[in-house]
Protein backbone atom coordinates (compact mmCIF):
# COMPACT_ATOMS: atom_id res chain seq x y z
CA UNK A 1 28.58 37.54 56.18
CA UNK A 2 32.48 36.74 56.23
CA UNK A 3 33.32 33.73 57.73
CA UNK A 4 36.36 31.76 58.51
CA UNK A 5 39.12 32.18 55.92
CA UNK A 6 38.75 29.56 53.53
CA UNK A 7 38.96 28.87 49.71
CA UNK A 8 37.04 26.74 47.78
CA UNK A 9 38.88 25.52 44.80
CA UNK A 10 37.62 23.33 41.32
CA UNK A 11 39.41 20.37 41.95
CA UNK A 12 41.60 19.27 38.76
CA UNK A 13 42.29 15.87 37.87
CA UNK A 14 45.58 16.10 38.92
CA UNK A 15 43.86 16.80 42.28
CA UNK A 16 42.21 13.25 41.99
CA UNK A 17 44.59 11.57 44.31
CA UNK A 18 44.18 14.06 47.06
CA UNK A 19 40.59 13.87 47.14
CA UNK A 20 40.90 10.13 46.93
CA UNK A 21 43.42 9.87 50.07
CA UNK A 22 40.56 12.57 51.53
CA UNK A 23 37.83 9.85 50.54
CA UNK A 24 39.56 6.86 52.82
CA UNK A 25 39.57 8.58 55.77
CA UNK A 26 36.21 10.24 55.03
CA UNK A 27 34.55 6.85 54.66
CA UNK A 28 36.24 4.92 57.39
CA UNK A 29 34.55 8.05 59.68
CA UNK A 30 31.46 7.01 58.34
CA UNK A 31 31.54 3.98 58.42
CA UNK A 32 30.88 3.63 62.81
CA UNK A 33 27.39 4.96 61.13
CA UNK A 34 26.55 1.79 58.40
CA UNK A 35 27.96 0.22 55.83
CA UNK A 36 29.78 2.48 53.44
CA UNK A 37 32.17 -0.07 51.14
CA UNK A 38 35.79 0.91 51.53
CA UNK A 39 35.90 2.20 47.99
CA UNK A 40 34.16 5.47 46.44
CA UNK A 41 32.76 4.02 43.40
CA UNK A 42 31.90 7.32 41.38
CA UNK A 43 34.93 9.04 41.87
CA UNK A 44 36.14 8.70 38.38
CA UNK A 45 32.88 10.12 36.80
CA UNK A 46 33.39 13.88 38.51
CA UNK A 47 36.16 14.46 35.71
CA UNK A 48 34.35 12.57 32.92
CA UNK A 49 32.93 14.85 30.20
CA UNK A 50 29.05 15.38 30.20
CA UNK A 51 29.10 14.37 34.13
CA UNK A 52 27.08 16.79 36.27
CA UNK A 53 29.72 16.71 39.09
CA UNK A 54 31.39 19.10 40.70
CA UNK A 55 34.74 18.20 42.62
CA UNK A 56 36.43 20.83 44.70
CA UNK A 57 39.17 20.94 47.53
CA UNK A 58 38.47 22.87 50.43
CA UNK A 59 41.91 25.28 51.79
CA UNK A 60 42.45 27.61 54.77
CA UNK A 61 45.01 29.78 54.33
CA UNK A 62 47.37 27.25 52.38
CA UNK A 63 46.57 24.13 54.44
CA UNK A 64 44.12 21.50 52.91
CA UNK A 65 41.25 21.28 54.95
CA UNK A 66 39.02 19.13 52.90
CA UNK A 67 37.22 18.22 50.06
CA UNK A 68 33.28 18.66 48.92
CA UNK A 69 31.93 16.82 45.73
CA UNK A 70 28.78 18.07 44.28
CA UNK A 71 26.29 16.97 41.80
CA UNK A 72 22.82 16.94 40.55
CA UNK A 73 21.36 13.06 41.36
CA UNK A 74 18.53 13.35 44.02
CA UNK A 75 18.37 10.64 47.10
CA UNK A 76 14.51 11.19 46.23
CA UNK A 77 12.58 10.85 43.44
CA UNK A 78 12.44 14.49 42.72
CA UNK A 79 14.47 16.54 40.68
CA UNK A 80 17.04 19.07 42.46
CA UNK A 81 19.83 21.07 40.65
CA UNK A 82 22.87 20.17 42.85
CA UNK A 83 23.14 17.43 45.77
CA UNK A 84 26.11 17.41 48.12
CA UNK A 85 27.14 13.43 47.50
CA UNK A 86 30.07 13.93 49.94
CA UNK A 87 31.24 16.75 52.56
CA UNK A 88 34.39 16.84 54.74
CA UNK A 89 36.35 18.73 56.70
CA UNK A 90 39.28 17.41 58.63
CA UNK A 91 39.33 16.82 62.24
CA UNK A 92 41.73 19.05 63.16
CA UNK A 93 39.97 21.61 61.24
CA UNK A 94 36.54 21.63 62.32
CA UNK A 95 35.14 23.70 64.98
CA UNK A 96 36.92 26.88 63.05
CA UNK A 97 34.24 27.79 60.94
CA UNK A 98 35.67 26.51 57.77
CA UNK A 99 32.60 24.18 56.57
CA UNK A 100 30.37 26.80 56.78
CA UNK A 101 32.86 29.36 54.98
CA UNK A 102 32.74 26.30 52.47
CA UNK A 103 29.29 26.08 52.08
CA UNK A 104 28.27 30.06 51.77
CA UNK A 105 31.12 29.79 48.51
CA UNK A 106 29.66 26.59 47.19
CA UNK A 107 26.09 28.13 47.32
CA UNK A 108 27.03 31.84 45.75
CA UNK A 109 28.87 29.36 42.99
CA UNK A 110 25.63 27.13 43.05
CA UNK A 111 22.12 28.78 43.31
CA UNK A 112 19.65 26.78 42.87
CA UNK A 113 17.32 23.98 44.21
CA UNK A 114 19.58 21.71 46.58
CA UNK A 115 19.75 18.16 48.63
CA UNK A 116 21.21 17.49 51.76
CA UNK A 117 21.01 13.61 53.14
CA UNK A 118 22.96 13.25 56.27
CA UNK A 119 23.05 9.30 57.59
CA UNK A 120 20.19 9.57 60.57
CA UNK A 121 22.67 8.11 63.32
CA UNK A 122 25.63 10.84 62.20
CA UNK A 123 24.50 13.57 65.27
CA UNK A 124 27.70 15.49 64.53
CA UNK A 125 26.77 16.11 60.67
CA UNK A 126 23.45 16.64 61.23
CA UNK A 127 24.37 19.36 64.03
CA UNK A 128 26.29 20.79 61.42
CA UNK A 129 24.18 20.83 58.49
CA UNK A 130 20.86 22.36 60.67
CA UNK A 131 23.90 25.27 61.52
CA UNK A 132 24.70 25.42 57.69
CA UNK A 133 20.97 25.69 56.60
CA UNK A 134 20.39 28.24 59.53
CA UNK A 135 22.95 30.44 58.92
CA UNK A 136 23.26 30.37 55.39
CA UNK A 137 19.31 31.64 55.21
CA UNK A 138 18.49 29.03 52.92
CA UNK A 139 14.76 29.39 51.43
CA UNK A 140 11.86 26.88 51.15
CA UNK A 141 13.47 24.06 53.57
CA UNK A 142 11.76 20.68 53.59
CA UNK A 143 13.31 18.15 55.49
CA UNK A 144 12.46 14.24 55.45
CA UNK A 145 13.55 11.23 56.42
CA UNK A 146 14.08 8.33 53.65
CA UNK A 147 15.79 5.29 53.87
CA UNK A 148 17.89 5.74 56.60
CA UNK A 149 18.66 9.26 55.93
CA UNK A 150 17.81 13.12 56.85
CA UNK A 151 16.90 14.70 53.52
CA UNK A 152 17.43 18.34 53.59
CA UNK A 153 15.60 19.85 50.12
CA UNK A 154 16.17 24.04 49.78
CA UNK A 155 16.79 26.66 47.62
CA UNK A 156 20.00 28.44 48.10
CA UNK A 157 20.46 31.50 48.51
């Protein structure tokens, strides 16, 4: 299916302070939602050696739309091959398309088991992410709620 026109790009650590200005604005959003800290404490480890993380920048057309860092540490106590720890897309950008044109690349680039947890009182994310998993025809979806969150466990496609 071709979506929006958007580009999902391995972010390198000289990209580090764009996904960090990203991150303060990304957490203050979440923050109407709990308590989130006003720091992202495993930034640092997503360009460590031996890390299973997986920072990328999100682009349509040349514009930066947002940034997406994946890696493999369940919410739960079972295993999963990736996890989305953090997901956003600008303001001004959503609506377009683009987070779903995100998420079909990460996928084809990831296939495997996945986690989803979305906060419970974030509405707009989970809206989003029940599009994502709909669209995207992801297999075996179990969903659960655990500590405060919507866990969202599937095999991508």
């Amino acid at each position: 299916m071709a979506l929006s026109r958007c580009a999902v790009h391995p972010a390198a650590l000289s990209d580090k302070p764009i996904i960090k200005a990203q991150l303060t604005h990304y957490l203050r959003e979440l923050s109407q939602f709990g308590d989130v800290g006003e720091e992202y404490p495993y930034l640092d480890r997503y360009w460590q050696a031996g890390e299973q993380r997986w920072p990328y920048l999100i682009r349509s057309g040349p514009e930066l739309a947002g940034f997406a860092l994946v890696n493999a540490h369940s919410v739960t106590p079972q295993p999963v091959d990736f996890a989305m720890a953090e997901f956003f897309v600008q303001p001004k950008q959503r609506g377009a398309g683009i987070g779903l044109a995100a998420m079909e690349a990460l996928f084809a680039r990831h296939p495997g088991t996945w986690e989803i947890a979305v906060m419970v009182g974030n509405h707009q994310a989970r809206r989003f992410w029940q599009r994502v998993l709909e669209r995207l025809s992801v297999r075996d979806l179990q969903s659960s709620e655990v500590d405060g969150m919507i866990v969202h466990r599937f095999a991508a496609p």
